[in-house]
C-alpha atoms as a PDB file:
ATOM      1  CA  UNK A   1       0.000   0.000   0.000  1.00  0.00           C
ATOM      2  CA  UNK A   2       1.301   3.213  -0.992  1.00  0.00           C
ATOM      3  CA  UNK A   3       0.498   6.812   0.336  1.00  0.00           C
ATOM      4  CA  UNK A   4       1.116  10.371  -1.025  1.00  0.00           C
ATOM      5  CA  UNK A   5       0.127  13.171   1.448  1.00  0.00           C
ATOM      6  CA  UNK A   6       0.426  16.912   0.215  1.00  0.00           C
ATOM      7  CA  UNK A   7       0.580  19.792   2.965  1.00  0.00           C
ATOM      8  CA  UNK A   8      -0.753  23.360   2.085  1.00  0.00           C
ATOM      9  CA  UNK A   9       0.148  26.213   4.334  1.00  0.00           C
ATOM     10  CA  UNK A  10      -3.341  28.462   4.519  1.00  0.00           C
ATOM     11  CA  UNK A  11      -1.341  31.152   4.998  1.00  0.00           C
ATOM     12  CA  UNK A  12       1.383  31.689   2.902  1.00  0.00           C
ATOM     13  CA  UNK A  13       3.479  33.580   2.594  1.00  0.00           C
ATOM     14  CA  UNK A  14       3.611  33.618   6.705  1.00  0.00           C
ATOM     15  CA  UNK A  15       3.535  30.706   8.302  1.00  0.00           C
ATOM     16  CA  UNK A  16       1.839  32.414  11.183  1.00  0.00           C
ATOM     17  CA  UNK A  17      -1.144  35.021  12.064  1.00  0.00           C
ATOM     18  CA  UNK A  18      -0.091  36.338  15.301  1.00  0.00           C
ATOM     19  CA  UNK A  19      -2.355  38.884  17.695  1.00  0.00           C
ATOM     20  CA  UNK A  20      -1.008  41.214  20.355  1.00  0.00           C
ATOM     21  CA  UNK A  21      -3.111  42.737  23.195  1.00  0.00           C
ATOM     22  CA  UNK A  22      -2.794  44.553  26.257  1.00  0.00           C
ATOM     23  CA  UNK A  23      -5.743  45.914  28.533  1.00  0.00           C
ATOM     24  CA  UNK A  24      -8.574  44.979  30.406  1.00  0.00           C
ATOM     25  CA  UNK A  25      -9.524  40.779  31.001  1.00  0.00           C
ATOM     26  CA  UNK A  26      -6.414  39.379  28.571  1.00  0.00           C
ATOM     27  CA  UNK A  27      -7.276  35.590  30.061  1.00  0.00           C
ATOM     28  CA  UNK A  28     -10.897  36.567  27.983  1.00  0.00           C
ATOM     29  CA  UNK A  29      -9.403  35.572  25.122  1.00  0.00           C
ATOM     30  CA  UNK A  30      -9.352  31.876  26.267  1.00  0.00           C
ATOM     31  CA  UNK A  31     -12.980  32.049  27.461  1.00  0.00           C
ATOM     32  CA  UNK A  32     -13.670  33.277  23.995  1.00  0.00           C
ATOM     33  CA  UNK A  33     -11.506  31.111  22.045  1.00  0.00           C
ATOM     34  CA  UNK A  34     -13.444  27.469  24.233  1.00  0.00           C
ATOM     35  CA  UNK A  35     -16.627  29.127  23.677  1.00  0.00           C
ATOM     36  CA  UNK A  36     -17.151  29.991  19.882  1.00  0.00           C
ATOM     37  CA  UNK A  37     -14.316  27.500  18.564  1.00  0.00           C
ATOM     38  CA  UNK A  38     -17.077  24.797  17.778  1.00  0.00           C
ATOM     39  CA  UNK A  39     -19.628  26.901  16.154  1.00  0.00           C
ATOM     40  CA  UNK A  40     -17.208  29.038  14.129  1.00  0.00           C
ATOM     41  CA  UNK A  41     -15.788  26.557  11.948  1.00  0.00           C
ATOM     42  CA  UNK A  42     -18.530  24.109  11.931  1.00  0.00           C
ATOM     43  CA  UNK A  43     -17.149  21.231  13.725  1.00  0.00           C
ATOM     44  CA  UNK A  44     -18.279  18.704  16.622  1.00  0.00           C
ATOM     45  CA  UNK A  45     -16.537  18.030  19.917  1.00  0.00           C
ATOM     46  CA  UNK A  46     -14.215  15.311  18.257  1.00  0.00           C
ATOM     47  CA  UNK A  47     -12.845  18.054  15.661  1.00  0.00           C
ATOM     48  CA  UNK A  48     -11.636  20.237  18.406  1.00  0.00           C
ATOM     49  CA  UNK A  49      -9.843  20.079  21.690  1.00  0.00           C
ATOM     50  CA  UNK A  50      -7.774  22.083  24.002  1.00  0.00           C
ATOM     51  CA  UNK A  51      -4.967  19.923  24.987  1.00  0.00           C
ATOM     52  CA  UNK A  52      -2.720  21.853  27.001  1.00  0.00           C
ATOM     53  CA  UNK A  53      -3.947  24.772  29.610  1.00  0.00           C
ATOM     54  CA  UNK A  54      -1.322  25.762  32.155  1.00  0.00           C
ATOM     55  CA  UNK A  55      -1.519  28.534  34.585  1.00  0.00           C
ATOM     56  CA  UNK A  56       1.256  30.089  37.134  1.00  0.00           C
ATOM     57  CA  UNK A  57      -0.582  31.581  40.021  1.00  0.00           C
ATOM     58  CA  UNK A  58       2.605  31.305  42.413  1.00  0.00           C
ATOM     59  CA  UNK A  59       3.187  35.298  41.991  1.00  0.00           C
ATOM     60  CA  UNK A  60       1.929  38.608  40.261  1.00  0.00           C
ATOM     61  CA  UNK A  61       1.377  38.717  37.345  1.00  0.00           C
ATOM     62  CA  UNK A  62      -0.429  35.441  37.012  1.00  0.00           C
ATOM     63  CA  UNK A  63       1.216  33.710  33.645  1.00  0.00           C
ATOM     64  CA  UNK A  64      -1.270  31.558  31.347  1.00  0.00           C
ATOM     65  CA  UNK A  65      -0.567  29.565  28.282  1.00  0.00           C
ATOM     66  CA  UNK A  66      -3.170  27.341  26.301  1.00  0.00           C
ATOM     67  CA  UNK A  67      -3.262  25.095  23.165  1.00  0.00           C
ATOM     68  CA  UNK A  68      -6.083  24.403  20.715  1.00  0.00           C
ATOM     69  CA  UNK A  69      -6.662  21.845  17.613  1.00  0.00           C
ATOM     70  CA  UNK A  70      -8.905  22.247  15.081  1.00  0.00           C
ATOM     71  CA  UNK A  71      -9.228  19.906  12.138  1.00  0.00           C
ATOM     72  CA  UNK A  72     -12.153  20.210   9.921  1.00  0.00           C
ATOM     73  CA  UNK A  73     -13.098  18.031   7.105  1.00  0.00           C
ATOM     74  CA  UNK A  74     -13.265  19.149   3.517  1.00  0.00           C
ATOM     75  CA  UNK A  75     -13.227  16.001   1.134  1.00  0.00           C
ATOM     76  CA  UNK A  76     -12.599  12.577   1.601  1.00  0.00           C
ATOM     77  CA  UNK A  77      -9.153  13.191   0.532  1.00  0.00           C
ATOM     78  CA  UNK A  78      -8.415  17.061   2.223  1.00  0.00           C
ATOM     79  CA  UNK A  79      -8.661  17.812   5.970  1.00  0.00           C
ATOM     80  CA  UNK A  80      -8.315  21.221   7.140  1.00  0.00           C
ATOM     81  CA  UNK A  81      -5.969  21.781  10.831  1.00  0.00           C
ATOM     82  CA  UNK A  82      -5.776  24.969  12.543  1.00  0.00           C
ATOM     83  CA  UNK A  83      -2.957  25.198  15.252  1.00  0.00           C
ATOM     84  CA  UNK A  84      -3.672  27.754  17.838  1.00  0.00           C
ATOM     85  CA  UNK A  85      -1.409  29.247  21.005  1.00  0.00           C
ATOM     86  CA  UNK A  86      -2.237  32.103  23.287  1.00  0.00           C
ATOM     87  CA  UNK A  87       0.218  32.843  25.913  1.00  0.00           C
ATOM     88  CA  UNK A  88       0.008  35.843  28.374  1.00  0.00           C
ATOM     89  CA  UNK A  89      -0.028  37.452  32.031  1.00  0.00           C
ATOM     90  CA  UNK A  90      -2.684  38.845  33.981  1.00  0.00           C
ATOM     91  CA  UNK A  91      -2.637  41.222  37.014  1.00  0.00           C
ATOM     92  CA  UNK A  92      -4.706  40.133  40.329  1.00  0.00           C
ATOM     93  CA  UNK A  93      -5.442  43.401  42.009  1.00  0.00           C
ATOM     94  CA  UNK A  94      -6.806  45.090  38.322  1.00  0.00           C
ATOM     95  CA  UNK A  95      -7.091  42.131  35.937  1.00  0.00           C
ATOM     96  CA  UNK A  96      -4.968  43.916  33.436  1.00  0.00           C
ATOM     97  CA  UNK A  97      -2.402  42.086  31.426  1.00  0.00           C
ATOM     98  CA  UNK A  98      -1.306  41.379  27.789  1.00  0.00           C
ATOM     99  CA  UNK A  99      -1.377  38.101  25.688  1.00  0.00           C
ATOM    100  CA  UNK A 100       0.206  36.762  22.400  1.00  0.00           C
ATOM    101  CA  UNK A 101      -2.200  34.833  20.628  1.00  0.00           C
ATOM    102  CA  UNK A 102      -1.089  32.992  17.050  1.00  0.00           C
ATOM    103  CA  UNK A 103      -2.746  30.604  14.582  1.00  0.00           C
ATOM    104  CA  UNK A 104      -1.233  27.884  12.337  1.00  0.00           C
ATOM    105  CA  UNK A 105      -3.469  26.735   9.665  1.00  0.00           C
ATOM    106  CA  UNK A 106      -2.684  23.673   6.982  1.00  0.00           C
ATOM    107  CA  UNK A 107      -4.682  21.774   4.576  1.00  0.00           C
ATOM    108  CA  UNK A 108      -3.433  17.856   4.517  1.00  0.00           C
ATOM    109  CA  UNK A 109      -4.657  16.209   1.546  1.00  0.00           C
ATOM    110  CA  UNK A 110      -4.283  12.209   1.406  1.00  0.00           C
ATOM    111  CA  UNK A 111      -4.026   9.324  -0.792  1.00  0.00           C
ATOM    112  CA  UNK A 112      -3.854   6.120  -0.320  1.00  0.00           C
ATOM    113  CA  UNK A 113      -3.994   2.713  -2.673  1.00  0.00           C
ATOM    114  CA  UNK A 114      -1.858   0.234  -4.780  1.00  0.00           C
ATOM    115  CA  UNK A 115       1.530   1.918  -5.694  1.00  0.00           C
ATOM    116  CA  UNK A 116       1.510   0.831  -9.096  1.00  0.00           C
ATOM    117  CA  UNK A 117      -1.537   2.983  -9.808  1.00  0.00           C
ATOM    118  CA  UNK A 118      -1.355   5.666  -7.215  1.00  0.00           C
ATOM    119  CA  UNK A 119       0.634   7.575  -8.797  1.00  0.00           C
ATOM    120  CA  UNK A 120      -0.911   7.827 -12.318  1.00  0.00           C
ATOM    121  CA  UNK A 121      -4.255   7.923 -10.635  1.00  0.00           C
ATOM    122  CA  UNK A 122      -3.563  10.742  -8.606  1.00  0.00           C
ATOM    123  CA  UNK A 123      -1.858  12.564 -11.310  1.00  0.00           C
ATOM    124  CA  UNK A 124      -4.743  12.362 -14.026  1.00  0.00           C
ATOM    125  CA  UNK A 125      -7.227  12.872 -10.961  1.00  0.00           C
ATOM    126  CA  UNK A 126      -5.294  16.005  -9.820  1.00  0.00           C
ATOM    127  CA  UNK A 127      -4.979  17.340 -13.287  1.00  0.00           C
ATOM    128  CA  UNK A 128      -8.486  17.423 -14.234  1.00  0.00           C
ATOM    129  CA  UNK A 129      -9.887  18.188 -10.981  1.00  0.00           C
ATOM    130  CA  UNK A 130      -8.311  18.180  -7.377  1.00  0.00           C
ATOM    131  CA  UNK A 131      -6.086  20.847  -8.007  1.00  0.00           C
ATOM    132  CA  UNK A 132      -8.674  23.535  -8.699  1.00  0.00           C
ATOM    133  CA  UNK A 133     -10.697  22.127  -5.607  1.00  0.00           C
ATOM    134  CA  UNK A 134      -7.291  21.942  -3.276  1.00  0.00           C
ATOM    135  CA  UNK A 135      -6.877  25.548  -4.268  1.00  0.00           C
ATOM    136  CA  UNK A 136     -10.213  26.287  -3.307  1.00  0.00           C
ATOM    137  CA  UNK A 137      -9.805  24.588   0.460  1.00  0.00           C
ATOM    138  CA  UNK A 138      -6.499  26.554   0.792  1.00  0.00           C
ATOM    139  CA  UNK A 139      -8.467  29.765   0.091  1.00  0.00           C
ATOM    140  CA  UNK A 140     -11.250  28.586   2.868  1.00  0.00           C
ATOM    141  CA  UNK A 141      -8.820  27.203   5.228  1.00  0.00           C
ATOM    142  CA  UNK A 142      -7.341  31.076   4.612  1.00  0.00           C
ATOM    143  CA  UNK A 143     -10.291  32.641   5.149  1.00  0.00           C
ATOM    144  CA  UNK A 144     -11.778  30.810   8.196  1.00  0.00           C
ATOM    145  CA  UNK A 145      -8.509  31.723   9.834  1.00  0.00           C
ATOM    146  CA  UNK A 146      -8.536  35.260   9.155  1.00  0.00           C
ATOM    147  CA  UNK A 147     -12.211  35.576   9.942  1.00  0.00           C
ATOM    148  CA  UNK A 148     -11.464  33.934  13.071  1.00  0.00           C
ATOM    149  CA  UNK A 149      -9.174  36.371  13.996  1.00  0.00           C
ATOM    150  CA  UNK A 150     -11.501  39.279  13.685  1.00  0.00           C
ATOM    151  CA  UNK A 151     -13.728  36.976  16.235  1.00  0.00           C
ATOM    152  CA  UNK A 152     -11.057  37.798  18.765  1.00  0.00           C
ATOM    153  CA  UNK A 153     -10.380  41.257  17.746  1.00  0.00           C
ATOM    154  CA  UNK A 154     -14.252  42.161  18.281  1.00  0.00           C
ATOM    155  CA  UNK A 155     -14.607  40.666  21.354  1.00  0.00           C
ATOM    156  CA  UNK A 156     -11.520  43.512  22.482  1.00  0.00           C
ATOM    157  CA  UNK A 157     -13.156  45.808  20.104  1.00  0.00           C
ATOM    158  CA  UNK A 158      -9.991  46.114  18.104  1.00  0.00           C
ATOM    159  CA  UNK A 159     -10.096  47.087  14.248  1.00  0.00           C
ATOM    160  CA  UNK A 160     -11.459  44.141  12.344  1.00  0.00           C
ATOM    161  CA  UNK A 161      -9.536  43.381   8.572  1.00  0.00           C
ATOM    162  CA  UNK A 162     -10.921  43.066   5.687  1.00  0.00           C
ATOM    163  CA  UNK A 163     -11.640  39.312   4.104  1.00  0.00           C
ATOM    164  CA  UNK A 164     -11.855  38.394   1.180  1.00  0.00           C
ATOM    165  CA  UNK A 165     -14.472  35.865  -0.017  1.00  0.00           C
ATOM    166  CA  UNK A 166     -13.593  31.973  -1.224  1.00  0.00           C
ATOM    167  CA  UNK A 167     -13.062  31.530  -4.568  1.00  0.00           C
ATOM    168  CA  UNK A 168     -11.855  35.193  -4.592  1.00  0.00           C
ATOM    169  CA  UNK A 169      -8.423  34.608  -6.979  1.00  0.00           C
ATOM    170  CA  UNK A 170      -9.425  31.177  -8.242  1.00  0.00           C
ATOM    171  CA  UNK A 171     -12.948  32.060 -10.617  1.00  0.00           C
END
């Protein structure tokens, strides 16, 4: 059995979307992030999960750092997977502070079969069609991620950016 995966970075040409705040209720962000995750891109408990959540609360400033997955599926053959860290400090007496949030967003696209056809299968499949569509995932994946990001910067009522739609470059 032979397998050809092909990565797409969402994002390119950075690898990462990063987001800087300092003010009023920075560990919000988390609450935020736990809360909407699911219903912004679409995805049941199994297609998210905060794995790591670690807090310092020996001293002031209280430190926090968290980890989220998200992996979202597109095709049978492309899977969307959004990487995201948020790391910051928070004052007891005031709950003032400052976090670093960023996002890292791929789209993984699998095949699988007999090696003496995969290959000429997924070229003459690709060519005609899965290109065009991969391109169009890329552009979502892009999208979600950016859109995502203006989630957060509303909720500090920061400037949102402008998104383009899917499809915007691609017809």
């Amino acid at each position: 059995m032979a397998k050809i995966v092909i990565r797409d970075d969402c994002l390119v040409p950075d690898r990462y979307i990063r987001l800087k705040y300092s003010g009023p209720d920075p560990w919000g962000v988390a609450e935020k992030i736990t809360g909407s995750i699911r219903g912004f891109f679409h995805v049941s408990a199994s297609g998210t999960n905060n794995y790591r959540l670690n807090w310092d609360i020996s001293g002031d400033p209280i430190t926090f750092y968290s980890r989220w997955w998200v992996r979202k599926n597109f095709s049978r053959f492309s899977t969307m997977r959004i990487q995201m860290k948020l790391q910051g400090k928070k004052y007891a007496k005031d709950n003032t502070g400052e976090f670093s949030f960023s996002m890292h967003a791929r789209v993984i696209t699998t095949f699988s079969g007999w090696s003496a056809i995969l290959k000429p299968f997924v070229a003459l499949y690709s060519y005609l069609f899965y290109n065009r569509a991969r391109r169009t995932y890329v552009e979502m994946c892009r999208n979600y991620v950016l859109n995502f990001r203006n989630e957060i910067k509303k909720h500090f009522n920061l400037e949102a950016t402008e998104v383009p739609t899917a499809r915007a470059s691609y017809g």
